[in-house]
PDB file of N, CA and C in Angstrom:
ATOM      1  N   UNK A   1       0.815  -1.205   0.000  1.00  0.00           N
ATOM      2  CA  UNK A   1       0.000   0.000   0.000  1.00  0.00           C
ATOM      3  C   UNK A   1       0.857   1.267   0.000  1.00  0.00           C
ATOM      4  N   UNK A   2       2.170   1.181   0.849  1.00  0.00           N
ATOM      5  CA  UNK A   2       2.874   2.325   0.797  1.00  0.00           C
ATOM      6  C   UNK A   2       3.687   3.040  -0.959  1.00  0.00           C
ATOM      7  N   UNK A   3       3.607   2.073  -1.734  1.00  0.00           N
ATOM      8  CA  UNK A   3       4.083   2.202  -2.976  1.00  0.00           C
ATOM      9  C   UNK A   3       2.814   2.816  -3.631  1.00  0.00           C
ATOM     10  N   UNK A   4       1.581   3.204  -3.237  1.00  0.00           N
ATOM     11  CA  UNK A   4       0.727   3.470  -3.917  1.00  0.00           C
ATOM     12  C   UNK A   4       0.336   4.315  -3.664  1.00  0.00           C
ATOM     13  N   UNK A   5       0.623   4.764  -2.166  1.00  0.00           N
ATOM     14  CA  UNK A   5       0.354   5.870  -1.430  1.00  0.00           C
ATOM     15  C   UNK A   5       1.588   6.984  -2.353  1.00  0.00           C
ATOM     16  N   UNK A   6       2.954   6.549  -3.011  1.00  0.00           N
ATOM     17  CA  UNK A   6       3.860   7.191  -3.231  1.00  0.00           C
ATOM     18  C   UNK A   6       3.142   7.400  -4.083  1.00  0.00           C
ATOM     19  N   UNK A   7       3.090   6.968  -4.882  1.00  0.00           N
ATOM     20  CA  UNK A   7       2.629   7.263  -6.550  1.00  0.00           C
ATOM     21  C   UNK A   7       1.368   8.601  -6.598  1.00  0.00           C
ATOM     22  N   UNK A   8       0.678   8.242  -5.990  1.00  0.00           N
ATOM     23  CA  UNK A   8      -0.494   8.837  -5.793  1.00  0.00           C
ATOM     24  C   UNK A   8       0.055  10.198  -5.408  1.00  0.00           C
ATOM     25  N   UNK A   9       0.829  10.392  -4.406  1.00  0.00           N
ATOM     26  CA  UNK A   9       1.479  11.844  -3.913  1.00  0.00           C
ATOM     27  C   UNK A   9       2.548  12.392  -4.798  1.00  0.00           C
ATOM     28  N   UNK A  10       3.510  11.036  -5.678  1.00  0.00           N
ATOM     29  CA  UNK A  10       3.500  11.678  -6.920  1.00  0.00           C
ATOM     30  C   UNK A  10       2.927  12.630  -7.819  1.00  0.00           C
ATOM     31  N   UNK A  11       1.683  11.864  -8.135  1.00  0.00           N
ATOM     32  CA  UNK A  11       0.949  12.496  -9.154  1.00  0.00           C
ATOM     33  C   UNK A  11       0.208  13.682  -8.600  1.00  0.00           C
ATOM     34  N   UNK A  12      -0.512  13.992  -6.801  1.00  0.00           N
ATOM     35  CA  UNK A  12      -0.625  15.366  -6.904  1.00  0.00           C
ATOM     36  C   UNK A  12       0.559  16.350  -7.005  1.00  0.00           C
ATOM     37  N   UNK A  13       2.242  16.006  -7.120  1.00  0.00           N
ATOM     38  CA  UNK A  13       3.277  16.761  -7.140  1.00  0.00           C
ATOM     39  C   UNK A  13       3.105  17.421  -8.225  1.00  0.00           C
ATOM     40  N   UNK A  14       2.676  17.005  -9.069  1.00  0.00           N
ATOM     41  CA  UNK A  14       2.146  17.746 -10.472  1.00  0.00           C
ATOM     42  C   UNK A  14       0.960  18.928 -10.685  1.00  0.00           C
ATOM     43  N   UNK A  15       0.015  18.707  -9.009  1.00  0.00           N
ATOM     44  CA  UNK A  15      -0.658  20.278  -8.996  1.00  0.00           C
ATOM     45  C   UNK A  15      -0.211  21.442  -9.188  1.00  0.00           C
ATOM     46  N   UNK A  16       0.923  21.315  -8.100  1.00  0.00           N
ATOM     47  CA  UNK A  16       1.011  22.536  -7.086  1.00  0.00           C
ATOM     48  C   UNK A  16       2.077  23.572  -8.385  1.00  0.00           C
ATOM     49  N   UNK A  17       2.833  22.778  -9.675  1.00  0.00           N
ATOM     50  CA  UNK A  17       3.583  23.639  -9.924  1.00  0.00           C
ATOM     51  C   UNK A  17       2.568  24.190 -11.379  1.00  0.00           C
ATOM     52  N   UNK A  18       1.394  23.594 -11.656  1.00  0.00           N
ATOM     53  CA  UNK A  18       0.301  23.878 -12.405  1.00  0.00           C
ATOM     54  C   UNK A  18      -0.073  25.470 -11.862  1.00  0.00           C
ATOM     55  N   UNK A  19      -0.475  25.105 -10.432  1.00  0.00           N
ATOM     56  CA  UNK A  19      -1.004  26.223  -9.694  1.00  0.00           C
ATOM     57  C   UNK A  19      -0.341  26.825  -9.558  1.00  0.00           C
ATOM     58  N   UNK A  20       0.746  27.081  -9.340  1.00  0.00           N
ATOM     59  CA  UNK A  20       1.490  28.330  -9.289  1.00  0.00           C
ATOM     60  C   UNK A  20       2.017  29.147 -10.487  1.00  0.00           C
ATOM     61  N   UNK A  21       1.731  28.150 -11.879  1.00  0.00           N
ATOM     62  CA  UNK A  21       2.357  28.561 -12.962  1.00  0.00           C
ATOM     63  C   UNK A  21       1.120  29.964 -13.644  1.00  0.00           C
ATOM     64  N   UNK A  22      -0.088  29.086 -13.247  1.00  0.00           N
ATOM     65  CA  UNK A  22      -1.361  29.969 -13.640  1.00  0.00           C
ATOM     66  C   UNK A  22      -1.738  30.520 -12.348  1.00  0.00           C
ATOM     67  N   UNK A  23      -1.369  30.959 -11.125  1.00  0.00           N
ATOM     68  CA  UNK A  23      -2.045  31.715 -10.232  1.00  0.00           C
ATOM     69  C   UNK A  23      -1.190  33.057 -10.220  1.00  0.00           C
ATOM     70  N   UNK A  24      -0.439  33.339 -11.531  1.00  0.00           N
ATOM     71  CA  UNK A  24      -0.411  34.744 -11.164  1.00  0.00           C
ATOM     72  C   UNK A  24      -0.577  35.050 -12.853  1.00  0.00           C
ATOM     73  N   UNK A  25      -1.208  36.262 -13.344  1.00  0.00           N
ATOM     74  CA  UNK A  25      -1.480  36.739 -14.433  1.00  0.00           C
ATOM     75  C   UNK A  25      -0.964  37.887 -14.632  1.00  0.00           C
ATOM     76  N   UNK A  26      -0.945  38.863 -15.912  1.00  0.00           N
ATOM     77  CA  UNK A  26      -1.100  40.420 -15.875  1.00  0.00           C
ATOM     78  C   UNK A  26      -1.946  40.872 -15.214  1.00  0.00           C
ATOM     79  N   UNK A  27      -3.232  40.267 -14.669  1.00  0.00           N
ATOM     80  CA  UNK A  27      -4.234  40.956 -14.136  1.00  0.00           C
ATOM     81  C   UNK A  27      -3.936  41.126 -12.442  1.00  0.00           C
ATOM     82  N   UNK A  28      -2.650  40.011 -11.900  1.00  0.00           N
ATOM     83  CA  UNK A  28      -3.044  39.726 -10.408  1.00  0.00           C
ATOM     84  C   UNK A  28      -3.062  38.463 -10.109  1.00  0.00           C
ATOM     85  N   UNK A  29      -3.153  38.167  -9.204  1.00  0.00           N
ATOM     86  CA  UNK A  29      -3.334  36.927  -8.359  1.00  0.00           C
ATOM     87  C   UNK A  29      -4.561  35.981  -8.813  1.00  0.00           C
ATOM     88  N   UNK A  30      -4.668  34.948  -8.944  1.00  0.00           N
ATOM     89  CA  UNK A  30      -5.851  34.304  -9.680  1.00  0.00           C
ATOM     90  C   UNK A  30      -5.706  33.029  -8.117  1.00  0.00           C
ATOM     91  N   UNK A  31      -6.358  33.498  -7.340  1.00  0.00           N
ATOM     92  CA  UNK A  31      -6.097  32.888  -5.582  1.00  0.00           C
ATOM     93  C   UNK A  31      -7.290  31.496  -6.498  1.00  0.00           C
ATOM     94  N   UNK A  32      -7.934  30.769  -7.459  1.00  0.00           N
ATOM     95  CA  UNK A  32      -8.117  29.860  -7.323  1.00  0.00           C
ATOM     96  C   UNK A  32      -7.414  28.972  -7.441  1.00  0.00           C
ATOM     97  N   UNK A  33      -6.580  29.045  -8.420  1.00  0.00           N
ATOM     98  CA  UNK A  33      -5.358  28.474  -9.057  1.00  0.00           C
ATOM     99  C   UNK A  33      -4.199  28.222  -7.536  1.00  0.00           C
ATOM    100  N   UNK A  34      -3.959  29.444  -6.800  1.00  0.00           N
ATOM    101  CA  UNK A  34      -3.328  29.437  -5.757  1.00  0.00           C
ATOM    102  C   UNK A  34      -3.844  28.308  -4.412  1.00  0.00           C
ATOM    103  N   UNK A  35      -4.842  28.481  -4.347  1.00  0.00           N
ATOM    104  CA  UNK A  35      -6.061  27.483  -3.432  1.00  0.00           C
ATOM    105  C   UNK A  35      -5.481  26.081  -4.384  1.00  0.00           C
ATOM    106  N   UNK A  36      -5.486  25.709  -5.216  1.00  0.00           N
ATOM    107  CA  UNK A  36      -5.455  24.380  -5.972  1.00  0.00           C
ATOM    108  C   UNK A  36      -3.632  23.504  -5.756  1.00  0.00           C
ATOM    109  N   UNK A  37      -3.303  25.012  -5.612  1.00  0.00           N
ATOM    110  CA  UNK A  37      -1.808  24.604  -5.932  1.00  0.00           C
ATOM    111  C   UNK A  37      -1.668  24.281  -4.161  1.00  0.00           C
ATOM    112  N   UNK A  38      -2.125  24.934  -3.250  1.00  0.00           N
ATOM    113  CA  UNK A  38      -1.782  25.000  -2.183  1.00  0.00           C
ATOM    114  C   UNK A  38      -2.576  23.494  -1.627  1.00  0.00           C
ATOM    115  N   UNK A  39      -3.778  23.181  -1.986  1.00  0.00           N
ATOM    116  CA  UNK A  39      -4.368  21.707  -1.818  1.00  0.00           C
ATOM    117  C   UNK A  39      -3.347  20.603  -2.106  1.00  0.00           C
ATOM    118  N   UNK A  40      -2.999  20.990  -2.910  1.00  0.00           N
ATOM    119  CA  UNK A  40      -2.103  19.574  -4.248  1.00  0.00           C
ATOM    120  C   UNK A  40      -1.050  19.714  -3.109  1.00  0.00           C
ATOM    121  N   UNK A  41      -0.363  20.488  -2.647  1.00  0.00           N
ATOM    122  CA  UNK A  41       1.150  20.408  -1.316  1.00  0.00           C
ATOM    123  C   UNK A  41       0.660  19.687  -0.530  1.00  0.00           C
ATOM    124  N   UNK A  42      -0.608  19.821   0.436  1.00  0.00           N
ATOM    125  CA  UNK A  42      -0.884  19.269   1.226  1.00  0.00           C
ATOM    126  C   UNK A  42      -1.196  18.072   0.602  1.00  0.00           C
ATOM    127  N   UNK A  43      -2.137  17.544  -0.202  1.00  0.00           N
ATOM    128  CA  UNK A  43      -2.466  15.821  -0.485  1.00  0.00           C
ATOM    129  C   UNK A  43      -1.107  15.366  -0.289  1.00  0.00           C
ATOM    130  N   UNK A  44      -0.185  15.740  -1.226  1.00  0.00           N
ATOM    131  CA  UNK A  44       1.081  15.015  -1.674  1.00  0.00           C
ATOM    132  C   UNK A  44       1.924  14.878  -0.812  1.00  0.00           C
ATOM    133  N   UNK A  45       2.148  15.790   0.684  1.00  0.00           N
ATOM    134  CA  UNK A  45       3.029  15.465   1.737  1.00  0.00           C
ATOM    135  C   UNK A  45       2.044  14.741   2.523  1.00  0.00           C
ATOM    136  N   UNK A  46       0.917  14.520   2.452  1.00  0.00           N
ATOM    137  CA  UNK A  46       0.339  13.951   3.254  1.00  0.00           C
ATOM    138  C   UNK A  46       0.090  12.096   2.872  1.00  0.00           C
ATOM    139  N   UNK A  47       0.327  12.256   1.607  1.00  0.00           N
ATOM    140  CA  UNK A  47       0.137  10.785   1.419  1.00  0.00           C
ATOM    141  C   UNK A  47       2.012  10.405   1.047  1.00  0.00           C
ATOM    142  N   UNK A  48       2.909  11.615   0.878  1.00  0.00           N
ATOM    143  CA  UNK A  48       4.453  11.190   0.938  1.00  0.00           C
ATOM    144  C   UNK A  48       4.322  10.325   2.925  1.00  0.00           C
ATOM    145  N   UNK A  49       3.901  11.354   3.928  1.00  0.00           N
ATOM    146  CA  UNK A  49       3.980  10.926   5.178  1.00  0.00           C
ATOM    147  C   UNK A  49       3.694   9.431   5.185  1.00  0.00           C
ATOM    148  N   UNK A  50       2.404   9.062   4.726  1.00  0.00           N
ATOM    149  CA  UNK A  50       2.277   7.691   5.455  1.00  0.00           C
ATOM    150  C   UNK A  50       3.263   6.539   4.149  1.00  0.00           C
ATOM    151  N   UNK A  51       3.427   7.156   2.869  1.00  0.00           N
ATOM    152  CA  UNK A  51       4.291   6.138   2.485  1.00  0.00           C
ATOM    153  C   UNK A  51       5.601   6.110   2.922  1.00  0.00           C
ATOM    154  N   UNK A  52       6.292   6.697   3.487  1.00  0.00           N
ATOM    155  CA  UNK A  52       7.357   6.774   4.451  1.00  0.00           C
ATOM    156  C   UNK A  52       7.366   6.033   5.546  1.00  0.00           C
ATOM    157  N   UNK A  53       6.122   4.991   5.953  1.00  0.00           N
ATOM    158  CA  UNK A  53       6.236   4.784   7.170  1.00  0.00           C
ATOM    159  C   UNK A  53       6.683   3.649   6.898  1.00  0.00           C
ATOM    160  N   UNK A  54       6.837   2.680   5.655  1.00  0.00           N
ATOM    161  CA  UNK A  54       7.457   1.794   5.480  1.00  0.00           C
ATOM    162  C   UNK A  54       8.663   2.079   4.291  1.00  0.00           C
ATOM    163  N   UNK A  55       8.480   2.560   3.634  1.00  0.00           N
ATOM    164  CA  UNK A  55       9.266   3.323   2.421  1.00  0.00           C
ATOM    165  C   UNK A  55      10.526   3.636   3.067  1.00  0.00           C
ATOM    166  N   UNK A  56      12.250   3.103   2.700  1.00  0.00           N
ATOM    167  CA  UNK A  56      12.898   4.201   3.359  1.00  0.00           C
ATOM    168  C   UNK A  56      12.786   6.046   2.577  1.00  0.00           C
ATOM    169  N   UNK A  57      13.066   6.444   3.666  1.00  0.00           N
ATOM    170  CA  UNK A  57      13.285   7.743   3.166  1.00  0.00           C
ATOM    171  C   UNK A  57      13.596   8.545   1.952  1.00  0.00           C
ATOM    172  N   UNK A  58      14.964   8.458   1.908  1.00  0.00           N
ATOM    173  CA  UNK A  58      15.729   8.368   0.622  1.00  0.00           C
ATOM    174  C   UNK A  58      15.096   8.170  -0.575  1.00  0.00           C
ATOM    175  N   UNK A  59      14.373   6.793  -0.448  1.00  0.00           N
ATOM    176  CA  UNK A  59      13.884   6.681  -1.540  1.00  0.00           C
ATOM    177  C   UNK A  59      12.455   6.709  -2.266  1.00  0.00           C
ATOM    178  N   UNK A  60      11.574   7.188  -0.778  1.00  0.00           N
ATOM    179  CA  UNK A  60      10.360   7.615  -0.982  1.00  0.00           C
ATOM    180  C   UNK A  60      10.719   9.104  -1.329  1.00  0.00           C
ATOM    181  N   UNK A  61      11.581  10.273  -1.006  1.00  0.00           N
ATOM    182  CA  UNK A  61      11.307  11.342  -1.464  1.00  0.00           C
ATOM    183  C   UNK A  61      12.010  11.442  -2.937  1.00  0.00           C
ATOM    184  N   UNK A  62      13.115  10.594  -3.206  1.00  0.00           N
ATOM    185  CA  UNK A  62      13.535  10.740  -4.515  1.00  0.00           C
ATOM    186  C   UNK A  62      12.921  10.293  -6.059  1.00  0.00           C
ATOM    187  N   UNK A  63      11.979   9.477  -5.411  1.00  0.00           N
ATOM    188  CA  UNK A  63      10.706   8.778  -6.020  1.00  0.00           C
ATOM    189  C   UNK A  63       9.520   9.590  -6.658  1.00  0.00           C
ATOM    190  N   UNK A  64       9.277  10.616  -5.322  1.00  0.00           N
ATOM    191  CA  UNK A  64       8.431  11.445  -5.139  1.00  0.00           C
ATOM    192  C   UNK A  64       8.733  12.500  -6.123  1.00  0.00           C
ATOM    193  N   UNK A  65       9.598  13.099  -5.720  1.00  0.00           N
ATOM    194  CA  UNK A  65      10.064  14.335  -6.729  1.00  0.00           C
ATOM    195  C   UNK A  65      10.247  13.279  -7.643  1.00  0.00           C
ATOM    196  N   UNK A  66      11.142  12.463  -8.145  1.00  0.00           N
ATOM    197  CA  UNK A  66      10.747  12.018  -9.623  1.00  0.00           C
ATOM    198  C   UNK A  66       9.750  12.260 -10.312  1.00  0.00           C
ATOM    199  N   UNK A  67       8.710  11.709  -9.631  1.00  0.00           N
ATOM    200  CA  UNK A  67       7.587  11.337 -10.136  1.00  0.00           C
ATOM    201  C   UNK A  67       6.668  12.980 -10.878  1.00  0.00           C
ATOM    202  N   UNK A  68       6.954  13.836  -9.544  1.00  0.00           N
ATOM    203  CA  UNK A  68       6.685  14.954  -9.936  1.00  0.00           C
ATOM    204  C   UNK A  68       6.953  15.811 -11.141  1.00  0.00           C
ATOM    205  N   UNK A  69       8.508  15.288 -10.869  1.00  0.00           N
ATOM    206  CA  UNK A  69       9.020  16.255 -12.043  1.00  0.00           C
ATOM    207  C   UNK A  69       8.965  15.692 -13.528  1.00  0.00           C
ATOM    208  N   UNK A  70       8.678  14.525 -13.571  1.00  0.00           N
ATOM    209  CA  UNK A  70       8.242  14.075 -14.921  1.00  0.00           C
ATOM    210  C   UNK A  70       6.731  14.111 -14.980  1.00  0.00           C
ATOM    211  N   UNK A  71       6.181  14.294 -14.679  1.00  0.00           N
ATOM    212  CA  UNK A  71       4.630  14.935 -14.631  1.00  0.00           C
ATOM    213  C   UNK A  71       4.659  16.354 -15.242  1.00  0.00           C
ATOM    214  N   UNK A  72       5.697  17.204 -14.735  1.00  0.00           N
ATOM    215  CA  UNK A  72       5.350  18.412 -14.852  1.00  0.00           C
ATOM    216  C   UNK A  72       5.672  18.635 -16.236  1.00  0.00           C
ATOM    217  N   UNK A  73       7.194  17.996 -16.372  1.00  0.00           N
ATOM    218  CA  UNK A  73       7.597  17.978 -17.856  1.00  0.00           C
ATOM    219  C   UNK A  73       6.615  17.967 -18.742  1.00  0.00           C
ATOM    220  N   UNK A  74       5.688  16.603 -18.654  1.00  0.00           N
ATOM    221  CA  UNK A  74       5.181  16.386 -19.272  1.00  0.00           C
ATOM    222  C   UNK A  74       3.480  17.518 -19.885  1.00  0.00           C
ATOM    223  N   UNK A  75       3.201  17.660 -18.465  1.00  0.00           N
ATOM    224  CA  UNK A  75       2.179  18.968 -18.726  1.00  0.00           C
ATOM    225  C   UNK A  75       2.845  19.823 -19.128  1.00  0.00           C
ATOM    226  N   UNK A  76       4.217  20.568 -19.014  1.00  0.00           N
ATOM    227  CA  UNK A  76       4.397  21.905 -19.483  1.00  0.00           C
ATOM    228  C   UNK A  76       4.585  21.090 -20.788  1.00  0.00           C
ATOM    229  N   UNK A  77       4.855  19.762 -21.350  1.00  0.00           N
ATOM    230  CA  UNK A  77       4.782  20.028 -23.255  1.00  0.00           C
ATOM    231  C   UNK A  77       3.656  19.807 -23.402  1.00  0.00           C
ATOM    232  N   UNK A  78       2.388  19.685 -22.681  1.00  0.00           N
ATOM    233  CA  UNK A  78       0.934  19.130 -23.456  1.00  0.00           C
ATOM    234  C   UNK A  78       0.040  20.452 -23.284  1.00  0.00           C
ATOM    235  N   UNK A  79       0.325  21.293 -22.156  1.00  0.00           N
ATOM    236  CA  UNK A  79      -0.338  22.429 -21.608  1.00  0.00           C
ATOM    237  C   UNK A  79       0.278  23.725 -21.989  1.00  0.00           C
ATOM    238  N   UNK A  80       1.758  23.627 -21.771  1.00  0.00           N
ATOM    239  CA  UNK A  80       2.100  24.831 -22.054  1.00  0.00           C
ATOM    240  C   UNK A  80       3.227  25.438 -22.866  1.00  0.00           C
ATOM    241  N   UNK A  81       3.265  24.677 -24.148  1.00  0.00           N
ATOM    242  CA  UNK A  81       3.973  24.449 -25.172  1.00  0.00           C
ATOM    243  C   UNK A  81       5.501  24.876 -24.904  1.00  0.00           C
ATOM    244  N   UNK A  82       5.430  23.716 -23.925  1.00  0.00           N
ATOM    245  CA  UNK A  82       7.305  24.105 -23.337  1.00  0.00           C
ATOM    246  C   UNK A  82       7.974  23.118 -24.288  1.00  0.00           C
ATOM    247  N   UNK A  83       9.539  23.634 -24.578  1.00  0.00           N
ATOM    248  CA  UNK A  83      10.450  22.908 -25.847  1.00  0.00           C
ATOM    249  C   UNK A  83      10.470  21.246 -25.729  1.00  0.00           C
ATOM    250  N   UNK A  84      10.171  20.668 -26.738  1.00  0.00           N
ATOM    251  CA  UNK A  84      10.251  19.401 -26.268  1.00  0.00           C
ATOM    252  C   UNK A  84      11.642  18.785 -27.501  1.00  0.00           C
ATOM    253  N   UNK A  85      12.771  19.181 -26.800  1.00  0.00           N
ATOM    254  CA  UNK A  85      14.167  18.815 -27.223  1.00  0.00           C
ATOM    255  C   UNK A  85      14.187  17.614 -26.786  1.00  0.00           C
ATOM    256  N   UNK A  86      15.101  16.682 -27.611  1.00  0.00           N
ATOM    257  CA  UNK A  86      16.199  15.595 -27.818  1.00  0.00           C
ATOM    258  C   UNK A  86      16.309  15.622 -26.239  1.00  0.00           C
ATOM    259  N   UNK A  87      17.267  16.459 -26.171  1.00  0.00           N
ATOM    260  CA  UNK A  87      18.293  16.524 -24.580  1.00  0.00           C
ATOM    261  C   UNK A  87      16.672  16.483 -23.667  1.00  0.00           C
ATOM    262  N   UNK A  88      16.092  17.235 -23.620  1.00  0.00           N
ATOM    263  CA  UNK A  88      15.387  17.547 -22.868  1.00  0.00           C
ATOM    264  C   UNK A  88      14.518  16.059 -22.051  1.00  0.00           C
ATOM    265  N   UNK A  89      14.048  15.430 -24.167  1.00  0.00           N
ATOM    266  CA  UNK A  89      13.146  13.944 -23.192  1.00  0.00           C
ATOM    267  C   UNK A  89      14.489  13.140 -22.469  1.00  0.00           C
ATOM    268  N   UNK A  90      15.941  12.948 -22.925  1.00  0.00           N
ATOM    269  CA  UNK A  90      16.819  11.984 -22.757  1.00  0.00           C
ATOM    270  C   UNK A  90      16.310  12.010 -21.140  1.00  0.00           C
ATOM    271  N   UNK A  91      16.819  13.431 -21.124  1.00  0.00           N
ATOM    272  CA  UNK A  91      17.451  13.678 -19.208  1.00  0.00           C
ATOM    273  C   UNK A  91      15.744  13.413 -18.308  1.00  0.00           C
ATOM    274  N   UNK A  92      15.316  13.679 -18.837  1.00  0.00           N
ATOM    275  CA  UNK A  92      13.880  13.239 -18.315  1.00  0.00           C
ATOM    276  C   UNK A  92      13.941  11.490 -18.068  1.00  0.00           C
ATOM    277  N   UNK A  93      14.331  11.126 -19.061  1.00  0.00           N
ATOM    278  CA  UNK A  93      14.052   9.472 -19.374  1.00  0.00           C
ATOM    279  C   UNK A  93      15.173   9.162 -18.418  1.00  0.00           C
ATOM    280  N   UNK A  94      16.404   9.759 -17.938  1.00  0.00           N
ATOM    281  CA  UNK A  94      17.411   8.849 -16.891  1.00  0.00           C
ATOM    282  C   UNK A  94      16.493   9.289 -15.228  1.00  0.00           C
ATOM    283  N   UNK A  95      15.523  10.103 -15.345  1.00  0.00           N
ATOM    284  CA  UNK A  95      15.311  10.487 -14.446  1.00  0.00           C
ATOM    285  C   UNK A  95      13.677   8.977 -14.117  1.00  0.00           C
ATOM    286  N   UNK A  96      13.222   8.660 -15.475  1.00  0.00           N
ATOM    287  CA  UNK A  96      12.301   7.574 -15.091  1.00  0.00           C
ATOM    288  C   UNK A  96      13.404   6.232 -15.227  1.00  0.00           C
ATOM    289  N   UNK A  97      14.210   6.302 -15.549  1.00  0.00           N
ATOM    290  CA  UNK A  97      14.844   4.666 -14.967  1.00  0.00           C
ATOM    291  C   UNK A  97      15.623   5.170 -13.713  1.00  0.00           C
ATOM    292  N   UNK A  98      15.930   6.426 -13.073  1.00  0.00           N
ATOM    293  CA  UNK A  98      16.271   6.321 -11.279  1.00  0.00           C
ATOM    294  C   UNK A  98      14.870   5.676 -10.494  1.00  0.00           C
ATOM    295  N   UNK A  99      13.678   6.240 -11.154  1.00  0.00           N
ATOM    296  CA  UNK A  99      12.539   5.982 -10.689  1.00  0.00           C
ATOM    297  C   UNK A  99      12.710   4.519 -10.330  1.00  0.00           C
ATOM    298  N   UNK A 100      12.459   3.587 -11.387  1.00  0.00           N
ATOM    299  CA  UNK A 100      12.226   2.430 -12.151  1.00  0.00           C
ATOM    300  C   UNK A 100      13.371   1.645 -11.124  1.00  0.00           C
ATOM    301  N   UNK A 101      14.817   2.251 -10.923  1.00  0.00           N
ATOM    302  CA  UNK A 101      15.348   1.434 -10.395  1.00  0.00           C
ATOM    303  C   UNK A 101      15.139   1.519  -8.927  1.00  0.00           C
ATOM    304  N   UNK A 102      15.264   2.756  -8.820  1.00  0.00           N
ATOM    305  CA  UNK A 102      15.308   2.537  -6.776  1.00  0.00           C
ATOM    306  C   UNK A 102      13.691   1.747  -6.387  1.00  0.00           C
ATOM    307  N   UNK A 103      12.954   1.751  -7.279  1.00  0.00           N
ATOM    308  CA  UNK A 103      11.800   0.705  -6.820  1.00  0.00           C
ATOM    309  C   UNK A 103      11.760  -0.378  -7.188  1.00  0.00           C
ATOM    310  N   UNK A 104      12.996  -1.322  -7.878  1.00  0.00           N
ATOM    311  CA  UNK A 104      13.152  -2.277  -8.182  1.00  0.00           C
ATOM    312  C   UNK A 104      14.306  -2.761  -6.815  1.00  0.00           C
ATOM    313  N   UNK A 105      15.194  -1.675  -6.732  1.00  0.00           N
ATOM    314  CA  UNK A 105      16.349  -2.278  -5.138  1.00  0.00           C
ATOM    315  C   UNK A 105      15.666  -1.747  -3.878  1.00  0.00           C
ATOM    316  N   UNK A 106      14.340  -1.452  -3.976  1.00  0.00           N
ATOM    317  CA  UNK A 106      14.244  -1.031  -2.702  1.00  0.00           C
ATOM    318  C   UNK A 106      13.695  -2.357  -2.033  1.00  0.00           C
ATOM    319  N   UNK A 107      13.999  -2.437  -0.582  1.00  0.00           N
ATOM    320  CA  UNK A 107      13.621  -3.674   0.524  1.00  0.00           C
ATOM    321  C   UNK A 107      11.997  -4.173   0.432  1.00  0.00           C
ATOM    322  N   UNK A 108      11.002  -3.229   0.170  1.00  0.00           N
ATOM    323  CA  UNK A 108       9.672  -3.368  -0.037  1.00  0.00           C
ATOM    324  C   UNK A 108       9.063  -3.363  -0.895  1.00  0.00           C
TER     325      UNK A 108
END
């Protein structure tokens, strides 16, 4: 269950930088976007907490941010027509086989 609990707090890691990307405009503060981004922190440390309770450390948060940051990648090329370079998917892709591996050597 704790591997699912990660994943899951993974994938809200992918709110919060949504929400912050769109909670500020030319116009001002867009506090829903901010409210969304600020929800998505809390789910995601809250379900990082209990997968930690068997998870070591180390490799529940390096997991975590993985997980995040290839999420985000991935929305900023589907959402927000960020460069989608060569280099760019490679270093992404060593970043899903750290994933891939520390949950293949981890004890649980």
């Amino acid at each position: 269950m704790a591997w699912i609990y990660l994943i899951i707090a993974g994938v809200f890691e992918w709110g919060w930088p949504v929400g912050l990307k769109l909670g500020l405009s030319e116009g001002g503060l867009r506090w829903g976007w901010l409210v969304f981004s600020l929800l998505t922190m809390i789910a995601s440390g809250t379900l990082l907490l209990l997968a930690q309770r068997t998870i070591p450390m180390g490799t529940a948060y390096a997991v975590w941010t993985g997980i995040g940051a290839v999420g985000a990648f991935v929305i900023g090329l589907l959402l927000f027509s960020e460069p989608a370079t060569l280099a760019r998917f490679f270093f992404v892709g060593l970043i899903v086989v750290g994933i891939i591996g520390l949950k293949l050597a981890s004890p649980h």
